[in-house]
PDB file of N, CA and C in Angstrom:
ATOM      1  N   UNK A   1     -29.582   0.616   6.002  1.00  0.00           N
ATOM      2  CA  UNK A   1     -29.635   1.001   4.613  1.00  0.00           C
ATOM      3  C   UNK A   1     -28.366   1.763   4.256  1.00  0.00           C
ATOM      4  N   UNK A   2     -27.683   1.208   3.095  1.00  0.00           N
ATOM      5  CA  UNK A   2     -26.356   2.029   2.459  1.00  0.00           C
ATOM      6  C   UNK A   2     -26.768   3.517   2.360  1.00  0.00           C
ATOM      7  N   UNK A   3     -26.052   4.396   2.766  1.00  0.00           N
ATOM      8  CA  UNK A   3     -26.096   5.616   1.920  1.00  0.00           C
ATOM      9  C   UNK A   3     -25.313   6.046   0.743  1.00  0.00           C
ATOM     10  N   UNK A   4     -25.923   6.468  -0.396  1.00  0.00           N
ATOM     11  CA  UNK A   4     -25.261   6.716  -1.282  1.00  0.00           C
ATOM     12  C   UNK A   4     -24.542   8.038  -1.436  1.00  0.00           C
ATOM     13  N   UNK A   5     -23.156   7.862  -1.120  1.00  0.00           N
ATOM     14  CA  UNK A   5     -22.152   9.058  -0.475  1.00  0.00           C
ATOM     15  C   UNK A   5     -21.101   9.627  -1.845  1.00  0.00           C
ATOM     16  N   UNK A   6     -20.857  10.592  -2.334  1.00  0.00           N
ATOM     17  CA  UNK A   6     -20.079  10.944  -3.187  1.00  0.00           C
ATOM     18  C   UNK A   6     -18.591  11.263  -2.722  1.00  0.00           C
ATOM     19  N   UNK A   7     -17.783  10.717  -3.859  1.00  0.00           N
ATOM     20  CA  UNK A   7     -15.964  10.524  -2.909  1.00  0.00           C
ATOM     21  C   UNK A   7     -15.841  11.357  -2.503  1.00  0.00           C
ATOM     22  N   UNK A   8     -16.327  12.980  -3.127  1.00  0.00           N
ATOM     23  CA  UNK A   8     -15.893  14.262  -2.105  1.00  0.00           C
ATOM     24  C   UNK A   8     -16.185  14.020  -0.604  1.00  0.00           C
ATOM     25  N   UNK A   9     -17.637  13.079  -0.276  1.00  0.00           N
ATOM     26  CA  UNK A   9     -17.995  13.552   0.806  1.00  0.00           C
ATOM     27  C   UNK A   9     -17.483  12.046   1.821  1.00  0.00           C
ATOM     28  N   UNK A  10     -17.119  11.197   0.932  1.00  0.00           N
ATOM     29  CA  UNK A  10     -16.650   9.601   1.676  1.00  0.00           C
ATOM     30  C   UNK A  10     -14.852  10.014   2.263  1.00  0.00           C
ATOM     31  N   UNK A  11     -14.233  11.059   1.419  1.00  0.00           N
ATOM     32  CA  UNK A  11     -13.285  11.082   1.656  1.00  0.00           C
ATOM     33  C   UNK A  11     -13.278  12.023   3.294  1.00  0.00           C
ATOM     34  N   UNK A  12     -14.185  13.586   3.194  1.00  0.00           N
ATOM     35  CA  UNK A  12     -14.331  13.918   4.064  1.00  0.00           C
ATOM     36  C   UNK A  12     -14.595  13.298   5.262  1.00  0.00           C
ATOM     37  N   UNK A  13     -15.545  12.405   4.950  1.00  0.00           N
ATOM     38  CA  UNK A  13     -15.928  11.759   6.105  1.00  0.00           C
ATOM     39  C   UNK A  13     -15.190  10.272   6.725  1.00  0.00           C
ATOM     40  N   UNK A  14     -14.077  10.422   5.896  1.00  0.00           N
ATOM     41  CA  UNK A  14     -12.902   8.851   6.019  1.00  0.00           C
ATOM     42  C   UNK A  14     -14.148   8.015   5.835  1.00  0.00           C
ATOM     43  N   UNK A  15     -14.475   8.002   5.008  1.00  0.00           N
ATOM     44  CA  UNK A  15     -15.405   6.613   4.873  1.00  0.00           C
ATOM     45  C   UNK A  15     -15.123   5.933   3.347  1.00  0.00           C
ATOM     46  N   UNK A  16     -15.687   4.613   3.575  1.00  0.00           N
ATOM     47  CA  UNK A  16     -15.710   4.268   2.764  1.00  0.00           C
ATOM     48  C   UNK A  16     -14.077   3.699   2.358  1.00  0.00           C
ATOM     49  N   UNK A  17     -13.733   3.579   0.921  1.00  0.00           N
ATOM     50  CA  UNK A  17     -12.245   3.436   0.535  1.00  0.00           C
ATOM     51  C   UNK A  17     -11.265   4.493   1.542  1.00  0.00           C
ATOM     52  N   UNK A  18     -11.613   5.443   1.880  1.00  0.00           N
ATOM     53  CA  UNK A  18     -10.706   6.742   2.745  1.00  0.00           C
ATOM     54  C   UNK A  18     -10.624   6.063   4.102  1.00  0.00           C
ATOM     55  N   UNK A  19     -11.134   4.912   4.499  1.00  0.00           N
ATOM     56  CA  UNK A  19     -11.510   4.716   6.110  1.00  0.00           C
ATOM     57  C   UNK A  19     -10.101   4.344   6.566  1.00  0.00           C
ATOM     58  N   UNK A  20      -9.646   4.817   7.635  1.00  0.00           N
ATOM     59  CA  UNK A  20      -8.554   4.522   8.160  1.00  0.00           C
ATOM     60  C   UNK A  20      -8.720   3.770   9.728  1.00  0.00           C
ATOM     61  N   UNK A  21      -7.905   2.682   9.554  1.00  0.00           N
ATOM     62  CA  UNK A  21      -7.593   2.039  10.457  1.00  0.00           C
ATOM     63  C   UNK A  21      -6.552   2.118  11.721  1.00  0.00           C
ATOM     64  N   UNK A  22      -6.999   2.045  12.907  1.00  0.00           N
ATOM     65  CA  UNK A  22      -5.935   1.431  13.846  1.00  0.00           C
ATOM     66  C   UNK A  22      -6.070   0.368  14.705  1.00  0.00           C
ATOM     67  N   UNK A  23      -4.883   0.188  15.908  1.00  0.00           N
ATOM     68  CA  UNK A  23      -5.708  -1.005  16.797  1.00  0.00           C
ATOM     69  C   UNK A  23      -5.198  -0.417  18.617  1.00  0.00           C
ATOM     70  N   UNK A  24      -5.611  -0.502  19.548  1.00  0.00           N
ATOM     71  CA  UNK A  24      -5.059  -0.559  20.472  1.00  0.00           C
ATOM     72  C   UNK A  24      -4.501  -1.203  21.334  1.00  0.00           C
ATOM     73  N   UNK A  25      -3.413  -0.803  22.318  1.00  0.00           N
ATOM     74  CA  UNK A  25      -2.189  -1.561  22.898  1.00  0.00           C
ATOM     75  C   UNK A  25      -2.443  -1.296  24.277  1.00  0.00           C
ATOM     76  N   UNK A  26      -2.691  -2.286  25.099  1.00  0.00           N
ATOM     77  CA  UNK A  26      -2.602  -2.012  26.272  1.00  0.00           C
ATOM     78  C   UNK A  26      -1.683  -3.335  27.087  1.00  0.00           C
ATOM     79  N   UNK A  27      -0.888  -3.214  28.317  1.00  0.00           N
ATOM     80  CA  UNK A  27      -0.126  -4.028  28.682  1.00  0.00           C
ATOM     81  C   UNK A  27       0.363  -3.519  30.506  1.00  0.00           C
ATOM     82  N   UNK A  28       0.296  -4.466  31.258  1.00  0.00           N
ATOM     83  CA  UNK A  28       0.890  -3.847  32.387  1.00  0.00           C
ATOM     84  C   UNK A  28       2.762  -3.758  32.817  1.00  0.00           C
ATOM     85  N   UNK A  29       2.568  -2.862  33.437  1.00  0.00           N
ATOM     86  CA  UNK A  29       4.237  -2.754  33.621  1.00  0.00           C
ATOM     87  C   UNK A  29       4.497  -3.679  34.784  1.00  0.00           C
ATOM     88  N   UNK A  30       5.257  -4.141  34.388  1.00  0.00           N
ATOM     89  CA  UNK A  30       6.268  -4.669  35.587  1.00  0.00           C
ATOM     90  C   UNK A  30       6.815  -4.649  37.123  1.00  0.00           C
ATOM     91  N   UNK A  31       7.912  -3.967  35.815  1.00  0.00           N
ATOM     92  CA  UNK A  31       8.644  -3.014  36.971  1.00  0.00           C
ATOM     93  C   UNK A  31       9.259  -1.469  36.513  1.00  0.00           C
ATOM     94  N   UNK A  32       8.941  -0.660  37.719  1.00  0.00           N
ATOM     95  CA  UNK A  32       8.344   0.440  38.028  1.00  0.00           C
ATOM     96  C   UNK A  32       9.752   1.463  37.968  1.00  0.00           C
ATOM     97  N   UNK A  33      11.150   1.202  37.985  1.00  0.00           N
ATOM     98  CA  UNK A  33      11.684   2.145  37.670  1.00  0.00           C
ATOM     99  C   UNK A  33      11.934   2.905  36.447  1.00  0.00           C
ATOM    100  N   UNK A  34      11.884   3.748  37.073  1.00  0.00           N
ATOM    101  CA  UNK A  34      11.873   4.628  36.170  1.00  0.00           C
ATOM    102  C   UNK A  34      12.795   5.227  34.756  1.00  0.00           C
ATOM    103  N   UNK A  35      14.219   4.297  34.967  1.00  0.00           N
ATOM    104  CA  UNK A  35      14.836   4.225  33.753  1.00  0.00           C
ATOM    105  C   UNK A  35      15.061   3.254  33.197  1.00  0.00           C
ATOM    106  N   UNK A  36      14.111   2.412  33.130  1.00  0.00           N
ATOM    107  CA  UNK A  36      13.825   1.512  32.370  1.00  0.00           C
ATOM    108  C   UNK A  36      12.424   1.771  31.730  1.00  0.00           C
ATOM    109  N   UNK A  37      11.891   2.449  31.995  1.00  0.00           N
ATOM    110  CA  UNK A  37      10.456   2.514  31.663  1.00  0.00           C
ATOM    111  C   UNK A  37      11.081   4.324  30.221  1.00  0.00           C
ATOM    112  N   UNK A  38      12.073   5.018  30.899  1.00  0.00           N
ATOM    113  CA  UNK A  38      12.942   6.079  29.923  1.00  0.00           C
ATOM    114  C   UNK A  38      12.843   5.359  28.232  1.00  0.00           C
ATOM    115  N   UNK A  39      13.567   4.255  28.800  1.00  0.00           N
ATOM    116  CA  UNK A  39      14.265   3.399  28.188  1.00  0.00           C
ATOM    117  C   UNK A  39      13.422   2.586  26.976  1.00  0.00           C
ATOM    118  N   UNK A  40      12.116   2.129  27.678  1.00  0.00           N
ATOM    119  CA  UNK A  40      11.441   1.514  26.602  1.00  0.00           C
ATOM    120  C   UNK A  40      10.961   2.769  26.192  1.00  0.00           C
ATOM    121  N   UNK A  41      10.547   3.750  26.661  1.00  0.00           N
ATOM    122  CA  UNK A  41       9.542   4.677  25.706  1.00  0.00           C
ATOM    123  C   UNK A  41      10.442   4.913  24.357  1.00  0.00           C
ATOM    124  N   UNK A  42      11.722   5.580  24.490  1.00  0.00           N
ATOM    125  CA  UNK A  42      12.538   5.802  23.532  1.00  0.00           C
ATOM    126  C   UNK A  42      12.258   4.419  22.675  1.00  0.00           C
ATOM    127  N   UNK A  43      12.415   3.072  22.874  1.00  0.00           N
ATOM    128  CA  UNK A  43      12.329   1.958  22.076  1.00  0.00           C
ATOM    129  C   UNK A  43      11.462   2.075  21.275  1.00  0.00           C
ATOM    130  N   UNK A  44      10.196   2.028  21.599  1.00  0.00           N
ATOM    131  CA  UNK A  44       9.313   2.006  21.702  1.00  0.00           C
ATOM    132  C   UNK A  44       8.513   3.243  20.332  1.00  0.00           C
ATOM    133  N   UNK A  45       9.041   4.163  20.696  1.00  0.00           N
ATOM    134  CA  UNK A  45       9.246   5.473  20.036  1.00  0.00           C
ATOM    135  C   UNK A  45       9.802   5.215  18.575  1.00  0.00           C
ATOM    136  N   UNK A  46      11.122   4.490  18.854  1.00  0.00           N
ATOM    137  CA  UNK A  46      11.834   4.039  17.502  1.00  0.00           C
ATOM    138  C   UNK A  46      11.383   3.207  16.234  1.00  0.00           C
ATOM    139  N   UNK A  47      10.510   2.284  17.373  1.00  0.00           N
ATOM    140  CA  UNK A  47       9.881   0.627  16.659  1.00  0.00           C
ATOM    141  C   UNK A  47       8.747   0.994  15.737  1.00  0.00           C
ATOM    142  N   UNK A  48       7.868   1.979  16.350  1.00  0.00           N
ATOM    143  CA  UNK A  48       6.612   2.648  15.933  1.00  0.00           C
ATOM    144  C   UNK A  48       7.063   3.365  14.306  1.00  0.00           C
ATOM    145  N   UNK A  49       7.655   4.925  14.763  1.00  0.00           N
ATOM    146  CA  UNK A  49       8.589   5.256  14.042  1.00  0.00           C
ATOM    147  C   UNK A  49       9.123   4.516  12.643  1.00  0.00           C
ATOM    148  N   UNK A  50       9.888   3.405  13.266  1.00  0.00           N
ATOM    149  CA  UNK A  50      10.553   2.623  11.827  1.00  0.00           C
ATOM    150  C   UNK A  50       9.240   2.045  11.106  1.00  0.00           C
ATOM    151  N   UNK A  51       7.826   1.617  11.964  1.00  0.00           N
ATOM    152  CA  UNK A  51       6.847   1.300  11.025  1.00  0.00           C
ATOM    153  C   UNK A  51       6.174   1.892  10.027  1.00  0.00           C
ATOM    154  N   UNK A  52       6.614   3.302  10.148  1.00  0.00           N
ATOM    155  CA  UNK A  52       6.128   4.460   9.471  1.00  0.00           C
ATOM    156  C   UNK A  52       4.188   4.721  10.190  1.00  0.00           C
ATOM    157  N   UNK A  53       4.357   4.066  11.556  1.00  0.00           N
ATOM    158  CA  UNK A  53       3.371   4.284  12.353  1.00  0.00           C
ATOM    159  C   UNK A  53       3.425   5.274  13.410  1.00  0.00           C
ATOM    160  N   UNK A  54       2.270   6.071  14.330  1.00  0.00           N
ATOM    161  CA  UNK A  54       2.136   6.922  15.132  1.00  0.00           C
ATOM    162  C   UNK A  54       1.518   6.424  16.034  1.00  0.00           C
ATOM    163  N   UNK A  55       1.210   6.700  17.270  1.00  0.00           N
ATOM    164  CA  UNK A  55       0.897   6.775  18.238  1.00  0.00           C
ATOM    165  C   UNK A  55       0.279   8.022  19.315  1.00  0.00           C
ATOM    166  N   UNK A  56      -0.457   7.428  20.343  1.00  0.00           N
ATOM    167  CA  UNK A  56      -1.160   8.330  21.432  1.00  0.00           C
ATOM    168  C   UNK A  56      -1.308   7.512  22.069  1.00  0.00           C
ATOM    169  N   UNK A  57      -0.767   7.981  23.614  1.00  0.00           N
ATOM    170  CA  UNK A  57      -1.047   7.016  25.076  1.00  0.00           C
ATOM    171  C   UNK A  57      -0.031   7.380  25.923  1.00  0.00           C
ATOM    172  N   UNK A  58      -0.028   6.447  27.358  1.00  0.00           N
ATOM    173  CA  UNK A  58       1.475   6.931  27.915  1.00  0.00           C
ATOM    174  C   UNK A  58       1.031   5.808  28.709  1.00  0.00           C
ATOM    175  N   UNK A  59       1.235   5.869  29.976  1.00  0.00           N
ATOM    176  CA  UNK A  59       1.541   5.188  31.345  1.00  0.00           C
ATOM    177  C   UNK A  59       0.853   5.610  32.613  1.00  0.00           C
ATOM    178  N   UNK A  60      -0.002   4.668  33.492  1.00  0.00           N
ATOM    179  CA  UNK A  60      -0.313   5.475  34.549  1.00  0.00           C
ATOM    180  C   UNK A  60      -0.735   4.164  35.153  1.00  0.00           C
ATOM    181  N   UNK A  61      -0.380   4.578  36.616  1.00  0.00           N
ATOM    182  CA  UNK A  61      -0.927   3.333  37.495  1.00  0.00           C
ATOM    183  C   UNK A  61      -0.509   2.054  37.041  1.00  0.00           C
ATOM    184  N   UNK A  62       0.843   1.543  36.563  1.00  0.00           N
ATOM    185  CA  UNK A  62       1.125   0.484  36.334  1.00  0.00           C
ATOM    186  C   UNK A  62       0.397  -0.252  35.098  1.00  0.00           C
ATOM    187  N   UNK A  63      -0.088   0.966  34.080  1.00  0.00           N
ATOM    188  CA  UNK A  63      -0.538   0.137  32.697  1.00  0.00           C
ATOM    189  C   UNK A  63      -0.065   1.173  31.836  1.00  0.00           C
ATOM    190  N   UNK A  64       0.512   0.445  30.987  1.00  0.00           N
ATOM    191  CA  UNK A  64       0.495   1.260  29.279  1.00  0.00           C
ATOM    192  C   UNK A  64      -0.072   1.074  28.496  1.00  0.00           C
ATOM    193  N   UNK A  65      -1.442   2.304  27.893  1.00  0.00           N
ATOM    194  CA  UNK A  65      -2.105   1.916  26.558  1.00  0.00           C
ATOM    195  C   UNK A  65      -1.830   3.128  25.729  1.00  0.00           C
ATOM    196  N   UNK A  66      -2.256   2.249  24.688  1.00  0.00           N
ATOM    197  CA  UNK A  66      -2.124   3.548  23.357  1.00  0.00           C
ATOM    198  C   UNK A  66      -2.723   3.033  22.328  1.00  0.00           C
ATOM    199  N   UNK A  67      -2.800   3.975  21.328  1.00  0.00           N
ATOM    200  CA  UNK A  67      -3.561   4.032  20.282  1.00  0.00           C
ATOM    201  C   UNK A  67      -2.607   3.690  19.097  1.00  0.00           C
ATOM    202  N   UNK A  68      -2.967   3.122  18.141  1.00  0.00           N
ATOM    203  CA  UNK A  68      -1.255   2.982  17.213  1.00  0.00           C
ATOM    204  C   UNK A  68      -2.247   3.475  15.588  1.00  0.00           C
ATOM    205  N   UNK A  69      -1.833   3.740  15.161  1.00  0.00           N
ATOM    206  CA  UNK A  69      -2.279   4.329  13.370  1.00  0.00           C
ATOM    207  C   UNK A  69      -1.535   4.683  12.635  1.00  0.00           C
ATOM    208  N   UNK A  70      -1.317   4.812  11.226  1.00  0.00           N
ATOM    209  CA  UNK A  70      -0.325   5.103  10.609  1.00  0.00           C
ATOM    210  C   UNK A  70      -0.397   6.164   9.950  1.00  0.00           C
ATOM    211  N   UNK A  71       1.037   6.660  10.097  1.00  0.00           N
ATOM    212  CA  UNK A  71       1.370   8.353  10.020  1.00  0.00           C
ATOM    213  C   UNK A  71       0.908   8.906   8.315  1.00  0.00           C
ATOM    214  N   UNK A  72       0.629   7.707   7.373  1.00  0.00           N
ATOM    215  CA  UNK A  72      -0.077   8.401   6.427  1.00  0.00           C
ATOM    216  C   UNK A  72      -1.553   9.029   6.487  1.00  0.00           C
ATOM    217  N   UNK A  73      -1.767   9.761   5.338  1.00  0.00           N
ATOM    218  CA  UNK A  73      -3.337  10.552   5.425  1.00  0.00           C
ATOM    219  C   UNK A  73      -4.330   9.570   5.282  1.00  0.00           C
ATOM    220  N   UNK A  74      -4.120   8.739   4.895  1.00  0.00           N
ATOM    221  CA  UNK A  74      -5.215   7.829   4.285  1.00  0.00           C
ATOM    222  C   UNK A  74      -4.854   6.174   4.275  1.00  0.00           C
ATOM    223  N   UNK A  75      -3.831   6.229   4.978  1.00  0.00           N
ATOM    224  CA  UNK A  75      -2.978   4.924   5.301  1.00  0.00           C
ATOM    225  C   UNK A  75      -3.575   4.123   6.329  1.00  0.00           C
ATOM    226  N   UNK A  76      -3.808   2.678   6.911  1.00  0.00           N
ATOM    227  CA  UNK A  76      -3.540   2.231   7.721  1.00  0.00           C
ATOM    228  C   UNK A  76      -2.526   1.239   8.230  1.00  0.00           C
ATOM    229  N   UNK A  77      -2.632   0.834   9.606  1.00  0.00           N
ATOM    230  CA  UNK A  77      -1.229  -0.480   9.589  1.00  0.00           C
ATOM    231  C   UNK A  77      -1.953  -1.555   8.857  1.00  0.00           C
ATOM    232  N   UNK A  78      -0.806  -2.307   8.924  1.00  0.00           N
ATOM    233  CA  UNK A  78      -1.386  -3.560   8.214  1.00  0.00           C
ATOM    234  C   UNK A  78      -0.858  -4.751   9.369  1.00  0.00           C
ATOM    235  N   UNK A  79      -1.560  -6.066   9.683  1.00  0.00           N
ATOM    236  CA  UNK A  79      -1.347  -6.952  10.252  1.00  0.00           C
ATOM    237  C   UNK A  79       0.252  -7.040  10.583  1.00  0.00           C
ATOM    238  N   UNK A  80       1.051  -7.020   9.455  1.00  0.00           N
ATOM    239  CA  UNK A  80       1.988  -7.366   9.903  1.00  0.00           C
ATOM    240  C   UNK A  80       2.821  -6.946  10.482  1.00  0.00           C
ATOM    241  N   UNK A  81       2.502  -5.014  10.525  1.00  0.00           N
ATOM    242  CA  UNK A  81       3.029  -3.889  11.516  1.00  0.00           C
ATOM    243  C   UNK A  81       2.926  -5.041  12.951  1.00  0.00           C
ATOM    244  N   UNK A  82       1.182  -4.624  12.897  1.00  0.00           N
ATOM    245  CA  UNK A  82       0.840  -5.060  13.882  1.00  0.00           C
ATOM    246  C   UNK A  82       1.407  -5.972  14.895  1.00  0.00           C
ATOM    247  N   UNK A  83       1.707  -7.148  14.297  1.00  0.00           N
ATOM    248  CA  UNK A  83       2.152  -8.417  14.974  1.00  0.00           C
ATOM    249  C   UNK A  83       3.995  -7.990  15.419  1.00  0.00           C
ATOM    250  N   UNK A  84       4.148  -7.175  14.610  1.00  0.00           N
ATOM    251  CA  UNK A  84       5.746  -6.360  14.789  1.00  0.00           C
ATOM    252  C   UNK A  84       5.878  -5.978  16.508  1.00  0.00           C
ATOM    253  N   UNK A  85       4.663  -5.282  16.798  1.00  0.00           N
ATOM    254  CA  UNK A  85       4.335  -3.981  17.897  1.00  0.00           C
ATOM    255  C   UNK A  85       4.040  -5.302  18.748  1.00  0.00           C
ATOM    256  N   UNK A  86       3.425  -6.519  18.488  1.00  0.00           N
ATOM    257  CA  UNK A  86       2.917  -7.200  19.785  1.00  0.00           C
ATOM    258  C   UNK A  86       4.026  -7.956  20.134  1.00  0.00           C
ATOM    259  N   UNK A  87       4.802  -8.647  18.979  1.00  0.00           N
ATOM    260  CA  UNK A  87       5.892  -9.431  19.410  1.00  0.00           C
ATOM    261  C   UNK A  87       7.073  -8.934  19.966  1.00  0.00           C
ATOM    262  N   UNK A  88       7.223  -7.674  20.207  1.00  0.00           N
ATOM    263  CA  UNK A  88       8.357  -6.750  20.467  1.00  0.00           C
ATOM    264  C   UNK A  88       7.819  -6.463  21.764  1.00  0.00           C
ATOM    265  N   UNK A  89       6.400  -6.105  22.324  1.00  0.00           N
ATOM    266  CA  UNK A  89       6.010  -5.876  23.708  1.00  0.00           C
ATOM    267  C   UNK A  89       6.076  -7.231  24.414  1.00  0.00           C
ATOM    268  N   UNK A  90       5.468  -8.390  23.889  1.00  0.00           N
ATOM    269  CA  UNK A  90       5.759  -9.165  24.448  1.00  0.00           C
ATOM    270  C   UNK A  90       6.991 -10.434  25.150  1.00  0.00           C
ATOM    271  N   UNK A  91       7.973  -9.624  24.130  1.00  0.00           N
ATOM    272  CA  UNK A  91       9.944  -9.981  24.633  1.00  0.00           C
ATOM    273  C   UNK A  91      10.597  -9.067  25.699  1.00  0.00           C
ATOM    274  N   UNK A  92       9.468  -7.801  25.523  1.00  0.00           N
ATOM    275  CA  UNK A  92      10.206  -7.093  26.393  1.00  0.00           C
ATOM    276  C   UNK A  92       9.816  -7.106  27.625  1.00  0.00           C
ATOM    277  N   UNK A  93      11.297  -7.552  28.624  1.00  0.00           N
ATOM    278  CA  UNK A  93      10.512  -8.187  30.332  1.00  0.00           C
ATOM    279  C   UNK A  93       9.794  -6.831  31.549  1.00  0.00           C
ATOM    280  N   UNK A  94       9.969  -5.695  30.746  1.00  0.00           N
ATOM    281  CA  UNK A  94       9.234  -4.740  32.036  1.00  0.00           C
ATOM    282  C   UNK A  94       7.197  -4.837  31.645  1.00  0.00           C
ATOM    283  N   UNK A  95       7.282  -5.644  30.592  1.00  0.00           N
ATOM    284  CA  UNK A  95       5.759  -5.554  30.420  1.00  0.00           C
ATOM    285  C   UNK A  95       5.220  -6.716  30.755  1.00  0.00           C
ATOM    286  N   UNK A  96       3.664  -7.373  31.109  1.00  0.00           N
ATOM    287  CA  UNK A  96       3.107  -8.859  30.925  1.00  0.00           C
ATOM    288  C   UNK A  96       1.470  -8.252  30.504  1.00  0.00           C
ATOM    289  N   UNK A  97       0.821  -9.348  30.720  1.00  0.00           N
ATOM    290  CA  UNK A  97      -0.249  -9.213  29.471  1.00  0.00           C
ATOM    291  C   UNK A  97      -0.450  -8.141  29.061  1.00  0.00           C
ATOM    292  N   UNK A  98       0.390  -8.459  27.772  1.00  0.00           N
ATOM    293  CA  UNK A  98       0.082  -7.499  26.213  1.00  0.00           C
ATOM    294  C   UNK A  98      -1.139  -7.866  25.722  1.00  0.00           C
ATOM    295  N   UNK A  99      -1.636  -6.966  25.360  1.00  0.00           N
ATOM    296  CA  UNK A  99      -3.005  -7.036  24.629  1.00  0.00           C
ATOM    297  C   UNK A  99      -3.185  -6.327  23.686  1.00  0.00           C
ATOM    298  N   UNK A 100      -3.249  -6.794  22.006  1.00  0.00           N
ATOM    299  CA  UNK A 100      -2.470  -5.484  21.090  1.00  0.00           C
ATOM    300  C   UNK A 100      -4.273  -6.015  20.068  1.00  0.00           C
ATOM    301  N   UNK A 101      -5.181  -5.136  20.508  1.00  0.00           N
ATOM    302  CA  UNK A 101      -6.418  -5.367  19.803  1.00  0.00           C
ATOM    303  C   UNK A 101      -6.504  -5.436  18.087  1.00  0.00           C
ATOM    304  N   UNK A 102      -7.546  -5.833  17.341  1.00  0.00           N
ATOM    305  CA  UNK A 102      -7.529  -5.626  16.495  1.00  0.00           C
ATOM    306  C   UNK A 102      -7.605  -4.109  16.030  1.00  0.00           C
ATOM    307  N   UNK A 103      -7.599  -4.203  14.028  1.00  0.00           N
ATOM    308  CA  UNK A 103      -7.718  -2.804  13.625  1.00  0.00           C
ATOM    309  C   UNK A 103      -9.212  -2.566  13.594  1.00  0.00           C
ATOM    310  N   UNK A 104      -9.033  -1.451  13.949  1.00  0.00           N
ATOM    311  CA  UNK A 104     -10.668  -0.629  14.245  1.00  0.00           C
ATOM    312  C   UNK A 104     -10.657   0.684  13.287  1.00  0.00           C
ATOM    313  N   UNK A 105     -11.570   0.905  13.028  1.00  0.00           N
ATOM    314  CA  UNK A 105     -12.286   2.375  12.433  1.00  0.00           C
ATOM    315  C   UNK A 105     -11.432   3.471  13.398  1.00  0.00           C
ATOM    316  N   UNK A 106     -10.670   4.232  12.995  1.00  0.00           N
ATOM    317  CA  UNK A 106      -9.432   5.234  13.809  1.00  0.00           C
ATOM    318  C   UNK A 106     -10.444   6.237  14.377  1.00  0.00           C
ATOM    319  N   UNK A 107     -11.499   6.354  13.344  1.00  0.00           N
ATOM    320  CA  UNK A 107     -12.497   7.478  13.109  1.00  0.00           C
ATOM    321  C   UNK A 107     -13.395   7.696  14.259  1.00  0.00           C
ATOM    322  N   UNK A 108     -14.520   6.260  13.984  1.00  0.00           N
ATOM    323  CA  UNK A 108     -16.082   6.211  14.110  1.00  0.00           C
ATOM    324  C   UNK A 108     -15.867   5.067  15.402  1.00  0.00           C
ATOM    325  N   UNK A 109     -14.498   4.479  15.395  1.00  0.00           N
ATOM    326  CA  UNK A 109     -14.433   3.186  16.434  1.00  0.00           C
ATOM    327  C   UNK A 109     -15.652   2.141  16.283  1.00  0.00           C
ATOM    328  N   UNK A 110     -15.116   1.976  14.754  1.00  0.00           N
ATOM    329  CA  UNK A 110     -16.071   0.242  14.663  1.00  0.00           C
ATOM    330  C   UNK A 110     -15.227  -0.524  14.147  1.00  0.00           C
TER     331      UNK A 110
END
């Protein structure tokens, strides 16, 4: 059953029109040195960045995941960020299966 929510409280609660989206990135590394791996983070850092997108994640045990969302309040990415972030992991040779999920609820994770 809908609840009938007032914008004060849809906005509080990112719901509704306020709901913000992200998707997650996960991919294994390659290869393991370590200035190359410097190397993409800075990239990596930049690519996000120029999307006017943010991030959370890092590296461990030979996988990189993260969280990707966009640095506005009430913003999300849009597909075509998206496909930006997968086609750029997937050219780059220290990574193999990229796996760049759909957008999800940033919030509630639906």
């Amino acid at each position: 059953m809908a609840k009938n929510r007032s914008r004060r409280l849809r906005k509080k609660l990112f719901s509704g029109e306020f709901t913000v989206y992200g998707f997650e990135v996960t991919c294994r590394i390659t290869e393991q040195g370590e200035i190359n791996y410097d190397q993409f983070i800075d990239e990596f850092i930049d690519l996000v960045e120029g999307q006017n997108l943010i991030f959370g994640g890092g590296a461990n045990h030979g996988k990189f995941d993260c969280f990707v969302m966009s640095d506005g309040r009430y913003d999300s990415p849009t597909d075509k960020e998206r496909l930006v972030i997968e086609n750029w992991l997937s050219n780059n040779s220290i990574f193999s299966e990229v796996k760049v999920g759909e957008l999800v609820d940033a919030n509630n994770g639906i």
